[in-house]
Protein backbone atom coordinates (compact mmCIF):
# COMPACT_ATOMS: atom_id res chain seq x y z
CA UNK A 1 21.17 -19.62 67.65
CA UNK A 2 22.42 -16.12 68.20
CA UNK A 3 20.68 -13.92 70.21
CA UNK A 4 22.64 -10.74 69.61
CA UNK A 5 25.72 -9.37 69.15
CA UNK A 6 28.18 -7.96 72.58
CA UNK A 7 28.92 -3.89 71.88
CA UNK A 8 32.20 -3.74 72.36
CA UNK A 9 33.79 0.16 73.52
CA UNK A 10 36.50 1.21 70.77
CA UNK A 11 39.17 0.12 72.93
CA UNK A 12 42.76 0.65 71.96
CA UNK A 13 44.86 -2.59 71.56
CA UNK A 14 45.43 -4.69 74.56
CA UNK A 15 48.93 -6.32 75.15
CA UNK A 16 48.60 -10.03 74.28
CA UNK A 17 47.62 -12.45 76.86
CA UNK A 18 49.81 -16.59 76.46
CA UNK A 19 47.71 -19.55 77.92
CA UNK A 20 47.90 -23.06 77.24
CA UNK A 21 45.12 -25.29 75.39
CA UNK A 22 45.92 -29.11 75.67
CA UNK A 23 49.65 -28.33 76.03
CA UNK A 24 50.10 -26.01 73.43
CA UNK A 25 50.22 -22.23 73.38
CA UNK A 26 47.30 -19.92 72.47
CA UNK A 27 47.65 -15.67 72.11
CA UNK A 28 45.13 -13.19 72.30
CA UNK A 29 44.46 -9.68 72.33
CA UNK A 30 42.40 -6.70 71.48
CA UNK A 31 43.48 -5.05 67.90
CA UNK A 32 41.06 -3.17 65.33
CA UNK A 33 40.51 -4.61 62.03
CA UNK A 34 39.35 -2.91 58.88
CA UNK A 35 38.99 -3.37 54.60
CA UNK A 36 41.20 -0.70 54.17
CA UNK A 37 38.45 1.37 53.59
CA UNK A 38 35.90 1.40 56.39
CA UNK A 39 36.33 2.32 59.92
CA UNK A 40 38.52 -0.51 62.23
CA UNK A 41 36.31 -2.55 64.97
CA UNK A 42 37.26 -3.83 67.63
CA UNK A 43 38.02 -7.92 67.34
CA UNK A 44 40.38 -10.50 69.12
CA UNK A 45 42.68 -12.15 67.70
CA UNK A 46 43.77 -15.56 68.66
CA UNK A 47 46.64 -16.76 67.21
CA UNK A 48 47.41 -20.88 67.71
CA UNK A 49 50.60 -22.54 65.86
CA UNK A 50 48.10 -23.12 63.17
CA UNK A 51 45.75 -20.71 62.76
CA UNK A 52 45.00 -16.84 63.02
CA UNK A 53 41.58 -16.05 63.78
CA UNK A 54 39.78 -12.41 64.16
CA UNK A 55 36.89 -13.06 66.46
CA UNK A 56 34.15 -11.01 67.87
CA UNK A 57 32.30 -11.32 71.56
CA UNK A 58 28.72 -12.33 70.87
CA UNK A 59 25.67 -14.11 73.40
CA UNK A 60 24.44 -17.33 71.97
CA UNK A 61 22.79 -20.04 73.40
CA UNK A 62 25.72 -22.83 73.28
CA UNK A 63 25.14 -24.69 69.60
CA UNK A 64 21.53 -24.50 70.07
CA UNK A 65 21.65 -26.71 73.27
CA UNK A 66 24.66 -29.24 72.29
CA UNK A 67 27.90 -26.92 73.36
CA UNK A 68 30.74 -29.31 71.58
CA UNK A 69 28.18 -30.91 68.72
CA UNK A 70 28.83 -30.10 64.82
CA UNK A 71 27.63 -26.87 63.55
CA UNK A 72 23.96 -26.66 63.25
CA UNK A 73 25.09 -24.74 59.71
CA UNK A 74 26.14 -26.29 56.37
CA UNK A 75 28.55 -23.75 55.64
CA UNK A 76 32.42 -24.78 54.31
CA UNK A 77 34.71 -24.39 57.22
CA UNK A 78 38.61 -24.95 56.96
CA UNK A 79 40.37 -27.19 59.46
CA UNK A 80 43.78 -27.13 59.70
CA UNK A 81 45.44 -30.74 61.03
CA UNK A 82 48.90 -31.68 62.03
CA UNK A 83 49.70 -35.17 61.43
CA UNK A 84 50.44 -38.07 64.09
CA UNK A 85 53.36 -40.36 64.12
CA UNK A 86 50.93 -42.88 65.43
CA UNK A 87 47.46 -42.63 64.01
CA UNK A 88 47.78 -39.98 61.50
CA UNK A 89 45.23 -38.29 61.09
CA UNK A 90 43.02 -39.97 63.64
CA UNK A 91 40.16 -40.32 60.97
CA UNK A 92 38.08 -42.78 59.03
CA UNK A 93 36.12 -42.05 55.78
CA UNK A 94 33.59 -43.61 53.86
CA UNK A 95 31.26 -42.60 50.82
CA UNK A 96 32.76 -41.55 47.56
CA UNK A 97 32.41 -40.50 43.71
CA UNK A 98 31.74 -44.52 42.54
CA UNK A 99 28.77 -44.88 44.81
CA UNK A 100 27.44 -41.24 44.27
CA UNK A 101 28.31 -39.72 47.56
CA UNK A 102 30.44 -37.54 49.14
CA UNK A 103 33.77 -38.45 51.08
CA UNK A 104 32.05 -38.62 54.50
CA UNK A 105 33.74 -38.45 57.88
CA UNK A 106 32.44 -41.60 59.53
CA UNK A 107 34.76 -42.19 62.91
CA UNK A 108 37.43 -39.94 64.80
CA UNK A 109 39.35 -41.59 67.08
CA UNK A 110 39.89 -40.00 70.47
CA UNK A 111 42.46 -37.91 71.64
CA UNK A 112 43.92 -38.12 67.78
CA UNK A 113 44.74 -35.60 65.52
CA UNK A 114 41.23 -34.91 63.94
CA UNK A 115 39.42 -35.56 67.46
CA UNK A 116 42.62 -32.71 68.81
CA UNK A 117 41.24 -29.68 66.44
CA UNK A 118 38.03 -29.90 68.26
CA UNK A 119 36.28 -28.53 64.86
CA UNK A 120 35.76 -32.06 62.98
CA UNK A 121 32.59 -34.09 63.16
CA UNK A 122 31.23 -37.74 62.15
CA UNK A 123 29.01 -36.48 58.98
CA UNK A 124 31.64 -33.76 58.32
CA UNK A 125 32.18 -34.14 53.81
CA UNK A 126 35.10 -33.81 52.91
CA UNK A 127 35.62 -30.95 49.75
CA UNK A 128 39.35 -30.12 49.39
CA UNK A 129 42.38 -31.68 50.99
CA UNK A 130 45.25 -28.82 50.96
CA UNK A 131 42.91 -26.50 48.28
CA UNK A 132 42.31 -29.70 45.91
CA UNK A 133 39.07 -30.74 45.33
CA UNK A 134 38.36 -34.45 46.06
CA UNK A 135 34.29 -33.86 45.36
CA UNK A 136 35.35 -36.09 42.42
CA UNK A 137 37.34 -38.85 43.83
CA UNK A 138 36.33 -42.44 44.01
CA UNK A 139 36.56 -43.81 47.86
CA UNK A 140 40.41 -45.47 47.31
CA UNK A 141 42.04 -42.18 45.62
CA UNK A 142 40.42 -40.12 48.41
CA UNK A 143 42.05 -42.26 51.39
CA UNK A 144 45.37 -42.14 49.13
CA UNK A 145 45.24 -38.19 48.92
CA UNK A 146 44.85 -37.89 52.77
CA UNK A 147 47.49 -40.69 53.37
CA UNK A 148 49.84 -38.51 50.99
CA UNK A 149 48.56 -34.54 51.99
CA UNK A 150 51.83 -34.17 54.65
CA UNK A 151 51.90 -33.32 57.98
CA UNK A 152 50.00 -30.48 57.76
CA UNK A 153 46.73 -31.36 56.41
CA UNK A 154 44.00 -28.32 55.73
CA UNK A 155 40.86 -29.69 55.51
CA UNK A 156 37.55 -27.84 53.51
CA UNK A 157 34.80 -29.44 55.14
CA UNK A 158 30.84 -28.99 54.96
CA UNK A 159 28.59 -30.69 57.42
CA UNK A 160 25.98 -33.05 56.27
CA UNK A 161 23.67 -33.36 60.17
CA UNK A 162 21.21 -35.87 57.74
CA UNK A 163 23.97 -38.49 57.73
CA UNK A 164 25.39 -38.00 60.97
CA UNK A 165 22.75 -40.28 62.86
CA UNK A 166 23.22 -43.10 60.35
CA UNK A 167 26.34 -43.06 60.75
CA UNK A 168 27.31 -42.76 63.96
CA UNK A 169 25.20 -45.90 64.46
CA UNK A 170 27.61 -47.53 62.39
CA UNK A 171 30.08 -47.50 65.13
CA UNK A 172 27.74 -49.35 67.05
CA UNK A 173 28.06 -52.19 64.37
CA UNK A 174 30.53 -54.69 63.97
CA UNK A 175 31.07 -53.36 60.44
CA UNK A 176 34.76 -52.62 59.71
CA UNK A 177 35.59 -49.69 58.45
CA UNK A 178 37.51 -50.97 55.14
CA UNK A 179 33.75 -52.55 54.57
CA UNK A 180 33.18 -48.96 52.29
CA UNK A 181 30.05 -50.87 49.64
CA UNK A 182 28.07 -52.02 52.49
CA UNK A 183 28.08 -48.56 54.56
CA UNK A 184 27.49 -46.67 51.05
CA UNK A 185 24.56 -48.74 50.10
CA UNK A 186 22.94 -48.79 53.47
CA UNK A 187 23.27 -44.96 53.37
CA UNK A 188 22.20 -44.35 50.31
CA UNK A 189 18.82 -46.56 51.13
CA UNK A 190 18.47 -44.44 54.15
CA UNK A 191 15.46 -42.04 52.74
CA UNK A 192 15.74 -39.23 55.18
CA UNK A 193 19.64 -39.16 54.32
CA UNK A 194 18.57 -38.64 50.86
CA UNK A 195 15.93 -36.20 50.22
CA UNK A 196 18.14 -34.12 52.83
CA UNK A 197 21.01 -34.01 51.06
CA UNK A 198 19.34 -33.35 47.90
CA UNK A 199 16.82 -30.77 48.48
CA UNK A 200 20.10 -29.38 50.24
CA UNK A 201 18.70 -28.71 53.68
CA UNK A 202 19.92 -29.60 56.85
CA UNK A 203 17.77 -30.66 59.98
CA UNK A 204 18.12 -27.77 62.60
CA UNK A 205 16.37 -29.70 65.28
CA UNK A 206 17.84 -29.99 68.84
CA UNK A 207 18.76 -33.22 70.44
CA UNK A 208 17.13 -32.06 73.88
CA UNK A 209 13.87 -30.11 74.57
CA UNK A 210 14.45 -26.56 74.36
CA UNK A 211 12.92 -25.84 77.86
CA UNK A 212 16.16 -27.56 79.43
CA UNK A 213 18.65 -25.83 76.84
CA UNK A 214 21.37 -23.90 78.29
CA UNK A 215 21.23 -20.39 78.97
CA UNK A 216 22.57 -18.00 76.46
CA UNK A 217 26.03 -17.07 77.04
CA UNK A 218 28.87 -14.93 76.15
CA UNK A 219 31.46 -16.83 73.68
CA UNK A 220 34.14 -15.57 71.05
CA UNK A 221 33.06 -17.06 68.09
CA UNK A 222 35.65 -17.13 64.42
CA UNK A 223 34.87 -14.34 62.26
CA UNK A 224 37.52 -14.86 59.89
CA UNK A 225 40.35 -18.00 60.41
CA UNK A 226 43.71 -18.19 58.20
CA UNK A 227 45.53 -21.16 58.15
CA UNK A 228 48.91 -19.83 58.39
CA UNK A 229 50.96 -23.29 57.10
CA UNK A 230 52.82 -20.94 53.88
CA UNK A 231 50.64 -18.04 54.73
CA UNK A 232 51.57 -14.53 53.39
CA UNK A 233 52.10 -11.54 56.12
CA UNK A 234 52.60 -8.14 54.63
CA UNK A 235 52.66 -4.54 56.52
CA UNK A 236 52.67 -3.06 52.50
CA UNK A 237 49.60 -2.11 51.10
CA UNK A 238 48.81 -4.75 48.77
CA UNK A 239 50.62 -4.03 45.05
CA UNK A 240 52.34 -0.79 46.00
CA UNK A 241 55.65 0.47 48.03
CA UNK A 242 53.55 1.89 50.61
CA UNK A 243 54.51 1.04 54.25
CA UNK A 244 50.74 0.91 56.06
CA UNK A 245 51.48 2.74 59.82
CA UNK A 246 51.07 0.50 62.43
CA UNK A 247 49.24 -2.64 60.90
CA UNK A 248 49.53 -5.58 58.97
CA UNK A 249 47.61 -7.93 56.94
CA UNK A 250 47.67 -11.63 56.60
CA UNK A 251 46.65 -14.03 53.65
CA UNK A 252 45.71 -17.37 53.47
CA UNK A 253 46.84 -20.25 50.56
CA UNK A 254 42.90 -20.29 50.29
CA UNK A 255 42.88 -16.52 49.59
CA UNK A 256 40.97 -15.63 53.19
CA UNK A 257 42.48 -12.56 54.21
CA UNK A 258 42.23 -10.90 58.15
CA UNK A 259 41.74 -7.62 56.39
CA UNK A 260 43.78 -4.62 57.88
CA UNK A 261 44.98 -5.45 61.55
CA UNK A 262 46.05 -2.03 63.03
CA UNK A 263 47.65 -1.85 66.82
CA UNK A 264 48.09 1.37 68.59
CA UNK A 265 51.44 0.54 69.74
CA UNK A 266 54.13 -0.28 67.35
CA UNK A 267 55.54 -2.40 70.56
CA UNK A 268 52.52 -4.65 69.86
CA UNK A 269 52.51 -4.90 66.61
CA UNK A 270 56.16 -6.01 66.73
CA UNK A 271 55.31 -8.63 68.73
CA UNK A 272 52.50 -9.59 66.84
CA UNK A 273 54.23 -9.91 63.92
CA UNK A 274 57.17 -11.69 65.25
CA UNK A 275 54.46 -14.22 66.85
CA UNK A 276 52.67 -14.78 63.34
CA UNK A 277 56.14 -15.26 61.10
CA UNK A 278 57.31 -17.31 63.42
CA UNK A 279 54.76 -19.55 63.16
CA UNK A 280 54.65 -19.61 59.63
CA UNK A 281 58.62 -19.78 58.99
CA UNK A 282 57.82 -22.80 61.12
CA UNK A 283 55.66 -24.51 59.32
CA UNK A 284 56.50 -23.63 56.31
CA UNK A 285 59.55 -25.50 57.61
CA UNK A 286 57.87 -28.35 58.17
CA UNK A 287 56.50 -28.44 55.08
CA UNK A 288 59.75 -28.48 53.33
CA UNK A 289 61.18 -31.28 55.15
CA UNK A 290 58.17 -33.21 54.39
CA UNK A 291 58.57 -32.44 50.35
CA UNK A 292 62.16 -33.08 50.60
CA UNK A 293 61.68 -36.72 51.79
CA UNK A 294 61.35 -37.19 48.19
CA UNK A 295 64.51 -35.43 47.05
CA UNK A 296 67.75 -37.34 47.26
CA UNK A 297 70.76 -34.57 48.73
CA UNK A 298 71.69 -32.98 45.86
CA UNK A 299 68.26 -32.08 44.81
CA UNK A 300 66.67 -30.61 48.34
CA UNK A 301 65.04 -27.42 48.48
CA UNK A 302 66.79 -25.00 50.99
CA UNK A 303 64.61 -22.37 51.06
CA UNK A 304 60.69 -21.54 50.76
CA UNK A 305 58.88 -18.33 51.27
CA UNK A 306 57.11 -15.19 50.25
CA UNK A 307 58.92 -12.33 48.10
CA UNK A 308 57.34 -9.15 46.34
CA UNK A 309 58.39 -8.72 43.07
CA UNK A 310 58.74 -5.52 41.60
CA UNK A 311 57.07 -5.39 38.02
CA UNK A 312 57.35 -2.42 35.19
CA UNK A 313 53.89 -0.77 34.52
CA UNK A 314 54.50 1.65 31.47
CA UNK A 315 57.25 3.99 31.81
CA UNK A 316 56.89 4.00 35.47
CA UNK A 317 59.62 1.37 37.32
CA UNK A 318 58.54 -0.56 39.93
CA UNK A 319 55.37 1.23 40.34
CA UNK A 320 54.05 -2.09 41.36
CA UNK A 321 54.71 -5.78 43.30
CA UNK A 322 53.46 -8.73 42.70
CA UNK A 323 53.87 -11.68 45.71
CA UNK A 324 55.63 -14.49 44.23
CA UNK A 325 56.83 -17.41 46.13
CA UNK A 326 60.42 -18.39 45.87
CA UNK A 327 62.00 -22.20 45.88
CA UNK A 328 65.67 -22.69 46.50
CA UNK A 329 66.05 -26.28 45.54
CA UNK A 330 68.88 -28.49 44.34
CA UNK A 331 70.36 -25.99 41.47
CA UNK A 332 67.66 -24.50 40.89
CA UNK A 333 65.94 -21.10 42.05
CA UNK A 334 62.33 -21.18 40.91
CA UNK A 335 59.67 -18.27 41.52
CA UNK A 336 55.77 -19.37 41.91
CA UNK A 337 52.30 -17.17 41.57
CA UNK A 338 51.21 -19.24 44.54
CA UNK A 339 52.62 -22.11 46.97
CA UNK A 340 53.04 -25.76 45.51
CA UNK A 341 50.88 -27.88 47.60
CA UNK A 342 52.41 -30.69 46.53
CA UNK A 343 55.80 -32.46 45.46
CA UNK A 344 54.05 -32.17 41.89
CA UNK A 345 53.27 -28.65 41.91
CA UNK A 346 57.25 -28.11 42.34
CA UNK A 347 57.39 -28.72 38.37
CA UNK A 348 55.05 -25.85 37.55
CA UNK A 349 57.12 -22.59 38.33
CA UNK A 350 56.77 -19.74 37.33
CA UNK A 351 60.04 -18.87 36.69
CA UNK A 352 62.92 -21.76 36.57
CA UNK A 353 67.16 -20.34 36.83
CA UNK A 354 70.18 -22.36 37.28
CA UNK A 355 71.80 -21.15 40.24
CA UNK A 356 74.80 -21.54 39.31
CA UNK A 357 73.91 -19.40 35.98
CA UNK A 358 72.12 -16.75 38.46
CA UNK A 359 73.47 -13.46 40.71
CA UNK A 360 72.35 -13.00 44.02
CA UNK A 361 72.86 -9.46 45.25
CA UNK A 362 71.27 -7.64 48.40
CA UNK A 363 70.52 -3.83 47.03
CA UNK A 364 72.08 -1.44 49.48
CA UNK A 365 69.26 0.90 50.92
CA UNK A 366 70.85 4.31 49.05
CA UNK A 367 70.31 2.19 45.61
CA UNK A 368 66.52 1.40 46.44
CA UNK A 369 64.35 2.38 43.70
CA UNK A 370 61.43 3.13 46.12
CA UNK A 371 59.86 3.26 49.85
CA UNK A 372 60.62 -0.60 49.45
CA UNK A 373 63.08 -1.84 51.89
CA UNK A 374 64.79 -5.31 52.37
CA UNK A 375 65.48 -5.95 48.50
CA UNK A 376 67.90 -7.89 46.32
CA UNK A 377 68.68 -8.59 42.63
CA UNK A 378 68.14 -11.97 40.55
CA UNK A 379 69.75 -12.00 37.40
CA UNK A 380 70.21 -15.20 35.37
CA UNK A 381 71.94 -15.53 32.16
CA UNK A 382 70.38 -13.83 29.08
CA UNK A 383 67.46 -12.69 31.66
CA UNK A 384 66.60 -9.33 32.64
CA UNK A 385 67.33 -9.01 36.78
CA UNK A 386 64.39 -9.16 39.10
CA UNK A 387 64.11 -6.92 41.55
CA UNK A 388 62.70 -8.21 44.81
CA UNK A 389 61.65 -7.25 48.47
CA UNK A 390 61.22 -9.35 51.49
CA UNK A 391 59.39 -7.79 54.70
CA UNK A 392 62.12 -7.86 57.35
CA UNK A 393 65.96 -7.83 57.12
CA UNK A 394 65.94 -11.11 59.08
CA UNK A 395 64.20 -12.70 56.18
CA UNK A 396 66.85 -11.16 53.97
CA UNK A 397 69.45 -12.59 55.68
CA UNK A 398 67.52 -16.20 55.61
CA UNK A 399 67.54 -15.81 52.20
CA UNK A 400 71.15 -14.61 51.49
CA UNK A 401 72.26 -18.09 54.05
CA UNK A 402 70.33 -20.29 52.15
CA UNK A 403 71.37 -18.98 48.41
CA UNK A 404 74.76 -19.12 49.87
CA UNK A 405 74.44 -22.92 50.44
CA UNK A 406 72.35 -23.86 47.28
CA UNK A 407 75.58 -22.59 45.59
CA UNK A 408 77.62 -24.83 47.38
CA UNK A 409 74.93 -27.82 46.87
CA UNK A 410 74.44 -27.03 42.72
CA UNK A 411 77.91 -26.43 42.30
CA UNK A 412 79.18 -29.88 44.07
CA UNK A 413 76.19 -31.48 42.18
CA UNK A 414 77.28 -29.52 38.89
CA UNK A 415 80.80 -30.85 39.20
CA UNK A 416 82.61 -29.56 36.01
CA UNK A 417 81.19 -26.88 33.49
CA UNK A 418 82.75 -26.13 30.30
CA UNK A 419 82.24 -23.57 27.85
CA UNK A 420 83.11 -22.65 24.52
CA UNK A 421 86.49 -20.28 23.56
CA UNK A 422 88.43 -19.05 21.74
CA UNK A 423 92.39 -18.12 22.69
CA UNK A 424 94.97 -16.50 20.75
CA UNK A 425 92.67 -17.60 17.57
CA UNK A 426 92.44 -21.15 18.29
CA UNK A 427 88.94 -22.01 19.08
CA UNK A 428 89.25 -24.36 22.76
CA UNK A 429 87.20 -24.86 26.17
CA UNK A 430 87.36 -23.98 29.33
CA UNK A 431 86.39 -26.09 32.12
CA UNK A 432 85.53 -24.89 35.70
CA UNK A 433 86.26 -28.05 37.84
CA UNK A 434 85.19 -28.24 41.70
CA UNK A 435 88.31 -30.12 42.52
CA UNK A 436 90.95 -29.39 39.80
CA UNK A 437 90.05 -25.29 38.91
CA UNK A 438 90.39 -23.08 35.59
CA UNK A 439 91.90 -25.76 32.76
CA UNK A 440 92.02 -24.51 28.83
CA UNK A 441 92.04 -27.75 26.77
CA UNK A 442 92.32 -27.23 22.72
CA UNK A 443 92.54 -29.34 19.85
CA UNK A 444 90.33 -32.67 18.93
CA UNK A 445 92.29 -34.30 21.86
CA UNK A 446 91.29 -31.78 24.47
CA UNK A 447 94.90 -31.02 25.38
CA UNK A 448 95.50 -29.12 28.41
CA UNK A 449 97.07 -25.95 27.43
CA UNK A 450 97.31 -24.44 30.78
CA UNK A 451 95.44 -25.28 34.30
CA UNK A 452 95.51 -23.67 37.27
CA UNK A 453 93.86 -23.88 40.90
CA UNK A 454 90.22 -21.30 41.94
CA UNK A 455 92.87 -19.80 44.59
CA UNK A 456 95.61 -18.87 42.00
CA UNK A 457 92.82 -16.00 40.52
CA UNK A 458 94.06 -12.92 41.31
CA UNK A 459 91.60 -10.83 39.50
CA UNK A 460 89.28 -10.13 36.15
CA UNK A 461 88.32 -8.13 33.97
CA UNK A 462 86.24 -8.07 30.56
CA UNK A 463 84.57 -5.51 28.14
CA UNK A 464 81.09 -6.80 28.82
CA UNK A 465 80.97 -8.23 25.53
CA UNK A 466 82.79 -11.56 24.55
CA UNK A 467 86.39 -10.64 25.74
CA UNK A 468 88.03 -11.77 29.32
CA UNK A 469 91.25 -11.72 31.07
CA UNK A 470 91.68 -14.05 33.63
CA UNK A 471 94.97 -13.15 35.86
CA UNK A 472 96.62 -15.99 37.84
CA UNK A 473 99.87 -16.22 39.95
CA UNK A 474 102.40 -18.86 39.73
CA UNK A 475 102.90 -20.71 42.60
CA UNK A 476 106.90 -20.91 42.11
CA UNK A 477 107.66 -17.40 40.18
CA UNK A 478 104.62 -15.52 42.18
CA UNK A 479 104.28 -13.57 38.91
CA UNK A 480 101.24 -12.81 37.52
CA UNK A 481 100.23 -14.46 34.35
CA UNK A 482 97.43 -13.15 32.26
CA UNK A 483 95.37 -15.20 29.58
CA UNK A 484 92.92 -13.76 27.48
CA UNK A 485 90.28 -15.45 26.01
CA UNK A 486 86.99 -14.49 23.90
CA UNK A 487 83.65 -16.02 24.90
CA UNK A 488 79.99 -15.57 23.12
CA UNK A 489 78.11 -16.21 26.13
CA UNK A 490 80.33 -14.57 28.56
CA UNK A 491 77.88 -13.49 31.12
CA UNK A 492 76.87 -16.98 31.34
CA UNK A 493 80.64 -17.86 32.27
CA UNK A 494 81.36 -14.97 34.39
CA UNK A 495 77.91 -16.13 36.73
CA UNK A 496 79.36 -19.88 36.67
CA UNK A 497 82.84 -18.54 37.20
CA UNK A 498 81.12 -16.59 40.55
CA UNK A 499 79.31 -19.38 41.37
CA UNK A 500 82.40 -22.04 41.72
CA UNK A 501 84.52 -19.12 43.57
CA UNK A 502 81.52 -17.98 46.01
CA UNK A 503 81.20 -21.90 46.79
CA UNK A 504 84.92 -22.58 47.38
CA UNK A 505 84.75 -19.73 49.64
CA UNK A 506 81.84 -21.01 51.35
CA UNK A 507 83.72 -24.64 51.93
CA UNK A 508 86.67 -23.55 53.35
CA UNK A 509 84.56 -23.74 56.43
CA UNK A 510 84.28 -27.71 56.94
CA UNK A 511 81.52 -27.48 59.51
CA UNK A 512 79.46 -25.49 56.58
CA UNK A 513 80.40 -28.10 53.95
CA UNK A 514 79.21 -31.06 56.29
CA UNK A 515 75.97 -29.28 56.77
CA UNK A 516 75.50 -28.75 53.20
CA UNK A 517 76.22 -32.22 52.16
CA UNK A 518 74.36 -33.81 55.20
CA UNK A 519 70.70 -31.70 55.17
């Protein structure tokens, strides 16, 4: 029960404070936090390789006399897991859509990951696994879901205290926990289980006489927590080109947002930042080497993260950005409204280009078209370019790395391309060939005309139409030779043409290649 609410003095931001909880590494410190539009307050934020929270200092009397216990509230809370090599998620469920229940938290196993969080509790239901509902799911597809939800697991729970007696004295049975029908049953014939959970209210009583309750006490308690596994960290105001001064904002996959975090020192708010993206590079990371265990080599994604995309309103260009979430994977570049949460989500982009069909260029700040730094050019193939903006020049540079080797990767995959020509009026092909080079063939038999090697190119040129010259030296006369060809999808060719030359650049570092062919 709170009691009241600590004033806290409009302090400026404190410099942030490292400790370590069960072995791993907690920040705090003072910042002020606002909508935007109202005046900052002071909160704490406590940042964990998980999890950003915004918390405020208030005097409560410790869970209304049971300090660790489940909340005495039924509100949905959001608890973020990292999976166990041994014991998973340290968890056991029972209940379910066939019997007319929810998917119940019935045992957590000590010192596992569920028991770790400190924020999951026998009676606990079980609403989304990673943002999908499972209110719906029969008792088997549930324990496949969390079996299958990765190594990052972000649980929507709501806690049902009715059922939490019942069950818990089902550990003190003999009853395994695979024996689902029996449990469901008995707790469904449980009447004070029932007519809780469907008038909806939840038993507030305390466990202990209130005359030997604790004293009240200070605590920081969660105002707002963001998960930060593919979280989205912006110091833009949200939409527009507009740098905010001295703050930052950070949004959840589940749409929780901190608000406006402002520090008084941009020192701080460096470090802040660097703190946050680190974490969520990190698992974001994680999260793509757990997708690509279902990806043979060819078809890995090498990149995942946040962009801003800058979109036409009217006459006016790039007046505003959208946040769009970009996969390098395999050939393909693929932009998303929001994160795939799963390997099936991958097939619902946005946006889908061939890599090898698309340009990758970093815009040079004078050629900015607004306060928008960090920005580069897409353009595929018969596509208008896209014009995006990342939030720091080392994610730029992350970016330009990995495109560099998903060339390599869809190029080696691609093997050979061919397109349609026509030389000297003789209608023909050309083939780009990762180990042979530029080869015209012509006639029903394919006849090689001419052929030569990617490192004999000397040069290019075309009238942005149909019409190219490709000029090669000889490797005995040195001379150049020039061949001129007509192509109706020449931009496509010139982009493929780039893409084989950029690669065989790229692989004339072996160390590179091995690393490309090994991840």
């Amino acid at each position: 029960m709170i009691l009241g609410i600590m004033k806290l003095s409009d302090t400026m931001a404190t410099p942030i404070e490292e400790k370590l909880d069960q072995n791993l590494k907690v920040r705090t410190g003072m910042v002020h936090v606002s909508d935007g539009k109202s005046r900052p307050e002071p909160l704490r934020l406590n940042l964990t390789m998980e999890l950003l929270s915004l918390q405020k200092l208030e005097v409560v009397t410790p869970s209304s006399c049971h300090p660790n216990g489940p909340p005495m509230e039924s509100k949905e809370r959001m608890v973020q897991i990292t999976r166990q090599k041994q014991g998973g998620l340290g968890l056991s469920i029972k209940g379910g859509a066939e019997h007319k229940l929810p998917i119940l938290i019935s045992r957590i196993y000590k010192d596992q990951a569920a028991d770790i969080t400190g924020q999951l509790f026998v009676g606990d239901a079980i609403i989304k696994v990673n943002g999908e509902y499972i209110t719906a799911c029969p008792h088997d597809d549930a324990v496949n879901i969390l079996r299958n939800a990765g190594d990052i697991v972000v649980l929507t729970v709501k806690h049902y205290r009715a059922a939490t007696p019942f069950l818990q004295k089902q550990l003190t049975k003999d009853t395994p926990d695979s024996d689902n029908d029996a449990t469901c049953a008995e707790l469904k014939a449980d009447e004070g289980y029932k007519s809780s959970v469907n008038s909806g209210t939840i038993s507030r009583s305390c466990s202990r006489p209130m005359s030997i309750c604790s004293e009240p006490e200070k605590r920081w308690t969660d105002v707002v927590a963001v998960p930060l596994m593919m979280a989205y960290v912006t110091r833009y105001i949200y939409g527009t080109d507009k740098l905010r001064q001295n703050a930052f904002e950070v949004r959840g996959l589940n749409g929780i947002t901190t608000g406006v975090i402002h520090c008084d020192e941009l020192a701080i708010l460096s470090q802040w930042l660097k703190l946050i993206t680190d974490n969520v590079v990190g698992l974001t990371h994680l999260q793509m080497k757990l997708y690509n265990r279902n990806f043979a080599v060819g078809e890995r994604i090498e990149y995942m993260g946040w962009v801003n995309e800058g979109v036409i309103n009217n006459n006016i260009s790039w007046q505003s950005y959208k946040p769009r979430f970009l996969l390098l994977k395999g050939t393909e570049v693929m932009l998303f409204e929001t994160p795939p949460l799963n390997v099936t989500g991958i097939s619902k982009a946005l946006v889908v280009y061939k890599v090898y069909q698309t340009m990758f260029r970093i815009v040079k700040e004078s050629e900015t078209v607004d306060s928008r730094q960090h920005c580069f050019l897409l353009q595929s193939s018969g596509h208008e370019p896209r014009y995006l903006s990342v939030e720091t020049r080392q994610e730029l540079l992350r970016i330009e790395n990995s495109w560099n080797a998903a060339i390599v990767t869809s190029v080696i995959k691609l093997g050979r391309k061919t397109f349609a020509v026509s030389h000297h009026g003789k209608s023909g092909g050309l083939t780009l060939d990762w180990q042979a080079g530029f080869s015209l063939t012509e006639g029903a038999d394919s006849a090689i005309v001419w052929q030569y090697k990617f490192s004999q190119l000397r040069g290019s040129s075309d009238d942005g139409k149909s019409k190219l010259k490709l000029h090669f030296q000889d490797h005995d006369s040195r001379a150049i030779e020039t061949k001129e060809l007509e192509c109706q999808v020449l931009q496509s060719l010139l982009f493929c043409m780039h893409a084989f030359l950029t690669a065989k650049v790229a692989s004339v570092d072996p160390a590179f290649l091995s690393s490309i062919q090994q991840t």
